[in-house]
C-alpha atoms as a PDB file:
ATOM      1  CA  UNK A   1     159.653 135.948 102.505  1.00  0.00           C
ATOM      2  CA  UNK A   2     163.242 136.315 101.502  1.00  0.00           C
ATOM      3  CA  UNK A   3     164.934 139.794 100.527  1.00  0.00           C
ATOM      4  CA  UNK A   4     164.553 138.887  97.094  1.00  0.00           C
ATOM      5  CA  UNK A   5     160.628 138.416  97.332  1.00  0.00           C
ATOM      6  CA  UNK A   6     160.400 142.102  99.411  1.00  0.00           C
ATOM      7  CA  UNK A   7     162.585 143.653  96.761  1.00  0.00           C
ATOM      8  CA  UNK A   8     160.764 142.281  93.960  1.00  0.00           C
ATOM      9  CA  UNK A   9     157.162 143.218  95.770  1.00  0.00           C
ATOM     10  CA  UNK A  10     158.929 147.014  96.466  1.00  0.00           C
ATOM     11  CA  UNK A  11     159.698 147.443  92.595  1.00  0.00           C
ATOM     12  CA  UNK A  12     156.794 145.942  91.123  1.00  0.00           C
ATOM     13  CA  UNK A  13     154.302 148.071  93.690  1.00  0.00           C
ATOM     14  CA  UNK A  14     156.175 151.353  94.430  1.00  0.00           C
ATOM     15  CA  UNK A  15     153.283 152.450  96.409  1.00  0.00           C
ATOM     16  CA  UNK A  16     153.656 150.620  99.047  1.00  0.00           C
ATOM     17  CA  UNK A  17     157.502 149.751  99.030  1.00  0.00           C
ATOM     18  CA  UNK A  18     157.674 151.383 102.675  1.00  0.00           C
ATOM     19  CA  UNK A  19     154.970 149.008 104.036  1.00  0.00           C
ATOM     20  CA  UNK A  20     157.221 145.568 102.651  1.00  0.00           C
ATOM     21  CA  UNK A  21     158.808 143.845 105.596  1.00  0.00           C
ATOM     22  CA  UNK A  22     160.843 140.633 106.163  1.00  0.00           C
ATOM     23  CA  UNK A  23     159.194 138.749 109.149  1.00  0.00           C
ATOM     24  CA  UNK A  24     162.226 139.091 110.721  1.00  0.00           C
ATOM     25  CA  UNK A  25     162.597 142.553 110.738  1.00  0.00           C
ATOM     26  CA  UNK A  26     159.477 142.359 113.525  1.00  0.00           C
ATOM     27  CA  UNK A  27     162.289 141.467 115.305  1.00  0.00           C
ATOM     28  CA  UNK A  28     164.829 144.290 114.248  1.00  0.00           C
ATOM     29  CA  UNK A  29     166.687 141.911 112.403  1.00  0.00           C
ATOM     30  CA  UNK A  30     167.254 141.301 109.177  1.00  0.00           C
ATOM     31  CA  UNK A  31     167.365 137.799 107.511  1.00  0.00           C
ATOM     32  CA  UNK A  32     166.051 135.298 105.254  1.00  0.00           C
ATOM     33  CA  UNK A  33     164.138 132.148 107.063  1.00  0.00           C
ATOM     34  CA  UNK A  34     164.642 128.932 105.741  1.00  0.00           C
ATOM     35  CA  UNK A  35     161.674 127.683 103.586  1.00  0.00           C
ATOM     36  CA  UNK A  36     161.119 123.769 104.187  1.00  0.00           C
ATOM     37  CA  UNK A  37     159.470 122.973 101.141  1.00  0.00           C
ATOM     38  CA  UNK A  38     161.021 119.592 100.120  1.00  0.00           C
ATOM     39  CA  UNK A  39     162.861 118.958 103.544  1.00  0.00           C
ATOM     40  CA  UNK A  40     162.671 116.760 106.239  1.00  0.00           C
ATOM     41  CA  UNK A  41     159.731 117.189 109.657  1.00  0.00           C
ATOM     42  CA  UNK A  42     162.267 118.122 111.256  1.00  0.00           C
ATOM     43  CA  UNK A  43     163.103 121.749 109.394  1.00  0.00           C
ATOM     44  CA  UNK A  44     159.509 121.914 109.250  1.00  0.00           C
ATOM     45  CA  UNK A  45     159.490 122.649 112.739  1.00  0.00           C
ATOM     46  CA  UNK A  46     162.222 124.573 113.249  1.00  0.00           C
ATOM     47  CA  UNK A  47     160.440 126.684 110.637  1.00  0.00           C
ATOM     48  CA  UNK A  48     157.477 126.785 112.654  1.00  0.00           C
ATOM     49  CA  UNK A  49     159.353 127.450 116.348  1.00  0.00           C
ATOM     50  CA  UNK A  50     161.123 130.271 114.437  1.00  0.00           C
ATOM     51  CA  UNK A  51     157.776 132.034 113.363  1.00  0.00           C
ATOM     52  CA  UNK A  52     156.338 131.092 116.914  1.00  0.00           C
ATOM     53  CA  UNK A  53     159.727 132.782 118.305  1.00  0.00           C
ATOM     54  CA  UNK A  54     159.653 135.960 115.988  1.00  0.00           C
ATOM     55  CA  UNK A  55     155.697 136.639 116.466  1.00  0.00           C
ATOM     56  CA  UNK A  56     155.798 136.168 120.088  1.00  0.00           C
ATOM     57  CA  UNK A  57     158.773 138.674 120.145  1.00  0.00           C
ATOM     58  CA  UNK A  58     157.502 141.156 117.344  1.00  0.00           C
ATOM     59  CA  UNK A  59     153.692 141.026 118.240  1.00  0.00           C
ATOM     60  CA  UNK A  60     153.693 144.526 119.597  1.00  0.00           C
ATOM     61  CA  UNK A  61     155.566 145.639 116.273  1.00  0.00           C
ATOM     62  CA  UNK A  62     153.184 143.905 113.476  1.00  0.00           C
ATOM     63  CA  UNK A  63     150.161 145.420 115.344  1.00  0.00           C
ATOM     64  CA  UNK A  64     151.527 149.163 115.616  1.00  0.00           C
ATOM     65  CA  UNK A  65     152.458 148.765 111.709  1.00  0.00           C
ATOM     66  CA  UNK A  66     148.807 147.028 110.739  1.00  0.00           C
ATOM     67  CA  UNK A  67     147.437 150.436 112.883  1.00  0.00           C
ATOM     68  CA  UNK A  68     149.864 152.746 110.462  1.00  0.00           C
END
């Protein structure tokens, strides 16, 4: 999800604005990942190893906020 998609997701369902994350903010960052779509295998997988890296790192962070 870009910033664009979570801003457009906060606006459209107010309700739940404060539960809208980037995947990177699991992470305490904040930035847009780079969707593959029409690229080559190769930013496929850095797509993929960046996920890998920012779930491994956030896990503890996604599960306290699916408790909340």
């Amino acid at each position: 999800m870009e910033d664009g998609h979570k801003e457009a997701i906060s606006i459209e369902f107010p309700e739940i604005a404060n539960r809208v994350y980037l995947i990177s903010e699991m992470v305490d960052e904040i930035y847009n990942i780079h969707d593959p779509i029409g690229g080559t295998i190769d930013e496929f997988e850095l797509t993929a190893q960046e996920f890998d890296s920012i779930f491994d790192r956030g896990f503890n962070k996604i599960e306290a906020l699916a408790r909340d």
